[in-house]
C-alpha atoms as a PDB file:
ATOM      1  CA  UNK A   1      16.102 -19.154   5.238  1.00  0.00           C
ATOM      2  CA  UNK A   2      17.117 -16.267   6.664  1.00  0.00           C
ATOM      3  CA  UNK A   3      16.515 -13.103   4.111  1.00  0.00           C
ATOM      4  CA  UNK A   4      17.921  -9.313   4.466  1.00  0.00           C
ATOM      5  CA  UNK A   5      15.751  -6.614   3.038  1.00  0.00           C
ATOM      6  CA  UNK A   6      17.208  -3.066   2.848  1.00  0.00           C
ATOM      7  CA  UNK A   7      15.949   0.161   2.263  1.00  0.00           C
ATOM      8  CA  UNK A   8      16.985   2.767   0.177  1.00  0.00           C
ATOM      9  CA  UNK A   9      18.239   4.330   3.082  1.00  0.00           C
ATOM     10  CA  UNK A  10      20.165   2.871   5.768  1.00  0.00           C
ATOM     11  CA  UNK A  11      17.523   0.393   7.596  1.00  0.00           C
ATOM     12  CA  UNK A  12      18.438  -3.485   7.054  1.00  0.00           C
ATOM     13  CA  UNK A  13      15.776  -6.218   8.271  1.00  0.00           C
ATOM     14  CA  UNK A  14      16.121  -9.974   8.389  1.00  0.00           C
ATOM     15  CA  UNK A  15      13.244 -12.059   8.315  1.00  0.00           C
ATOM     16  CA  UNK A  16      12.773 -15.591   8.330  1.00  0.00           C
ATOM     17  CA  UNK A  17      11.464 -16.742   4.989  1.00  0.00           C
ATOM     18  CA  UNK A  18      10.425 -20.187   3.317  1.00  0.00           C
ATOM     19  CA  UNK A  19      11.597 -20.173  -0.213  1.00  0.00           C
ATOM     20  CA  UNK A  20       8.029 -20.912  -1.184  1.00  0.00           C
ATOM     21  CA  UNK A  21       6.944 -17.711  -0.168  1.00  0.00           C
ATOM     22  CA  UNK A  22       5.308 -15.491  -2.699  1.00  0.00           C
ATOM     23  CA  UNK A  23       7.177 -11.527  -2.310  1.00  0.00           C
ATOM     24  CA  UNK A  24       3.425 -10.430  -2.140  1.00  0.00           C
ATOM     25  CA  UNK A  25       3.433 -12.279   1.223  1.00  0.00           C
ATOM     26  CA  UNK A  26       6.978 -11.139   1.954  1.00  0.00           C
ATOM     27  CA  UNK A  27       6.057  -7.575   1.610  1.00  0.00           C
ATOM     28  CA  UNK A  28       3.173  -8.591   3.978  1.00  0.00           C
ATOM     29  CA  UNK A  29       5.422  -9.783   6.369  1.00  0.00           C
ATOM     30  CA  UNK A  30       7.748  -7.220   6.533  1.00  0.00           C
ATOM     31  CA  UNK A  31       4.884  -4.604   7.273  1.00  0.00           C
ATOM     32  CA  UNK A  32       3.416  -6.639  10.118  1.00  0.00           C
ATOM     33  CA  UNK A  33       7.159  -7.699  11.740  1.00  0.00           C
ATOM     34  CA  UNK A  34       8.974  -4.574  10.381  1.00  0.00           C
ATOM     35  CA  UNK A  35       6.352  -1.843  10.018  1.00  0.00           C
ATOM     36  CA  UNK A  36       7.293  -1.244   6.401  1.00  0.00           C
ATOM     37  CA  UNK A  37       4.695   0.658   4.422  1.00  0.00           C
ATOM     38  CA  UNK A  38       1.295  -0.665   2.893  1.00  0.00           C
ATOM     39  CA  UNK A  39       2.358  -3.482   0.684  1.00  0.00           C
ATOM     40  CA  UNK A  40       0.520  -2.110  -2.239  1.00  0.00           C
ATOM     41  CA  UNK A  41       3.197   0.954  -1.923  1.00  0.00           C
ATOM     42  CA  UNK A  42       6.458  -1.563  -1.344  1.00  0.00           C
ATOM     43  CA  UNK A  43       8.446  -2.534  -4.566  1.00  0.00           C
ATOM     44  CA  UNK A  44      10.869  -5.235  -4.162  1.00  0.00           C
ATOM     45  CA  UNK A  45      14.171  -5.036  -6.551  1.00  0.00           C
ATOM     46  CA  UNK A  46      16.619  -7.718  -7.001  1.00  0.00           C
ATOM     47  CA  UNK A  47      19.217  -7.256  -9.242  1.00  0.00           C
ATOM     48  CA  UNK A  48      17.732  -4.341 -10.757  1.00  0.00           C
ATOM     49  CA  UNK A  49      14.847  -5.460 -11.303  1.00  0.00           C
ATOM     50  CA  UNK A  50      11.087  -5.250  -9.938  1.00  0.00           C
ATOM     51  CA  UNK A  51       9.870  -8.447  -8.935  1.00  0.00           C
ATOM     52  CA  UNK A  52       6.373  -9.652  -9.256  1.00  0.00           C
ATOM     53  CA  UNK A  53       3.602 -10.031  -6.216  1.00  0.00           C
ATOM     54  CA  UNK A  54       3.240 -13.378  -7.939  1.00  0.00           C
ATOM     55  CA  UNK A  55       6.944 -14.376  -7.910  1.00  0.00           C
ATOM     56  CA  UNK A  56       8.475 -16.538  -5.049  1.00  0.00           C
ATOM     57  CA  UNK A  57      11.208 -16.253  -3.454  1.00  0.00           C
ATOM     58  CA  UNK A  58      12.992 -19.516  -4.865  1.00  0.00           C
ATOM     59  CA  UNK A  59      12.155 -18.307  -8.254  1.00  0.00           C
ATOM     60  CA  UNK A  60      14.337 -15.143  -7.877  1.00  0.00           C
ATOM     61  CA  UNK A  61      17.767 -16.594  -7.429  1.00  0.00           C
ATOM     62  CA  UNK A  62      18.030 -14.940  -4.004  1.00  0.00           C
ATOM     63  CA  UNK A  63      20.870 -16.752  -1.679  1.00  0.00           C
ATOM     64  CA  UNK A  64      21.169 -15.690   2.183  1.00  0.00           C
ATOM     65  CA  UNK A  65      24.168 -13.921   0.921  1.00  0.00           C
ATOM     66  CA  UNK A  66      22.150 -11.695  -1.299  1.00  0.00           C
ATOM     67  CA  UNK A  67      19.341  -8.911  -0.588  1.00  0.00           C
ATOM     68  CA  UNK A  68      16.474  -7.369  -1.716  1.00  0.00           C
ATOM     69  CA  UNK A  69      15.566  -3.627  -1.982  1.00  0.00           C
ATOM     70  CA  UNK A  70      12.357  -2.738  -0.570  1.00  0.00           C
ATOM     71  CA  UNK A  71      11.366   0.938  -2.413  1.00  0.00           C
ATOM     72  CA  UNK A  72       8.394   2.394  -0.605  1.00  0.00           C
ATOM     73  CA  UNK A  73       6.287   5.034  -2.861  1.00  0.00           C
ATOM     74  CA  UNK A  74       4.891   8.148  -1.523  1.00  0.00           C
ATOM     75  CA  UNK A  75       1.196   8.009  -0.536  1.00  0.00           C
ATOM     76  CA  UNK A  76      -1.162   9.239  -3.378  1.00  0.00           C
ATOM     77  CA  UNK A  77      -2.356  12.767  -3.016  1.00  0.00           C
ATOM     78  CA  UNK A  78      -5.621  13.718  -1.881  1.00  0.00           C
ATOM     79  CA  UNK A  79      -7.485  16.626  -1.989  1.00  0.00           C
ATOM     80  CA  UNK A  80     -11.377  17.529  -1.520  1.00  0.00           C
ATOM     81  CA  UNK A  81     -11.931  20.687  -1.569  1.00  0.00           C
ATOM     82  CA  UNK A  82     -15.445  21.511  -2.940  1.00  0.00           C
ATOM     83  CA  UNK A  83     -16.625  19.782  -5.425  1.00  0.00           C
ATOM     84  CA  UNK A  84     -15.386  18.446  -9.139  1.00  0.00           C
ATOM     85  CA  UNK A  85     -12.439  16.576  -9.353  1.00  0.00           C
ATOM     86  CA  UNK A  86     -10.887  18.027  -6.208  1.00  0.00           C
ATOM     87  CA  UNK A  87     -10.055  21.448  -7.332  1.00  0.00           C
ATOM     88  CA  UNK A  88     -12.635  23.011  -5.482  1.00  0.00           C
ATOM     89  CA  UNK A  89     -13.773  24.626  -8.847  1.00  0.00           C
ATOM     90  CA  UNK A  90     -16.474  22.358 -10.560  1.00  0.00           C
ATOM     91  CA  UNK A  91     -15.646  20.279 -13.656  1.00  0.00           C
ATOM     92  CA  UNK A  92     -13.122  21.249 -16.419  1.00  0.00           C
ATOM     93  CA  UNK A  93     -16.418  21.799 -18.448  1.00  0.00           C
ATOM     94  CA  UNK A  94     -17.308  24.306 -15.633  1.00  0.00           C
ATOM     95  CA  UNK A  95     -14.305  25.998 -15.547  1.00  0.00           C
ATOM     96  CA  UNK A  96     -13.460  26.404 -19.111  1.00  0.00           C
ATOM     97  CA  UNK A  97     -16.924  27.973 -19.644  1.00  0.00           C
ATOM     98  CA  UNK A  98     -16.658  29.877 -16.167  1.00  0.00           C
ATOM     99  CA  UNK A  99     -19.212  28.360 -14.764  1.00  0.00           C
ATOM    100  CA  UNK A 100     -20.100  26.660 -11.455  1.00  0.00           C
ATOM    101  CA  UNK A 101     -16.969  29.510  -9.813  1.00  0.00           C
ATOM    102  CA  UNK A 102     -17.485  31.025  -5.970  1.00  0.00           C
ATOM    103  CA  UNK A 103     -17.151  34.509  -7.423  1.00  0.00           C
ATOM    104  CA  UNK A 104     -19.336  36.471  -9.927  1.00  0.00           C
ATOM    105  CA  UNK A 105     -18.074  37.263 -13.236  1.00  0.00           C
ATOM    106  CA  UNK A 106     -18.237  39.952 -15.814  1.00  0.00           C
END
């Protein structure tokens, strides 16, 4: 079956689905043929709601009339500076007690 995927912008994709397919694989799929985000960042919402890796596509109801929403979440953050938990300033320990700092104190 023939399946449309849309963004939450303006970009629509059709791909070319068995209804056994799993939306894990689908979100697979639609990064290799679509170059759609990292499947562990894609969420796919039908209906309003977020559908399971797990789920297939028969199991959702979805017609070739319908279509999904494919919400793509920002990448995490990252940030190494120094050393600690990325702050560049030691351990929360360290700081509260003003230890482990670049700079002398009084």
């Amino acid at each position: 079956m023939k399946l449309m995927v849309r963004d939450v912008g303006t970009k629509r994709m059709v791909v070319e689905v068995e209804p056994s397919l799993k939306i894990g694989e689908l979100k697979t799929k639609l990064q290799a043929e679509h170059s759609v985000a990292d499947p562990a960042r894609q969420k796919m919402i039908y209906k309003g709601k977020v559908l399971k890796d797990a789920d297939t596509i028969e199991s959702t109801g979805v017609t070739e009339a319908d279509f999904y929403v494919c919400m793509v979440s920002a990448p995490p953050k990252v940030c190494c500076l120094g050393r600690g938990r990325g702050s560049g300033e030691g351990t929360e320990t360290e700081r509260r007690n003003g230890e482990g700092l670049a700079w002398p104190h009084t």
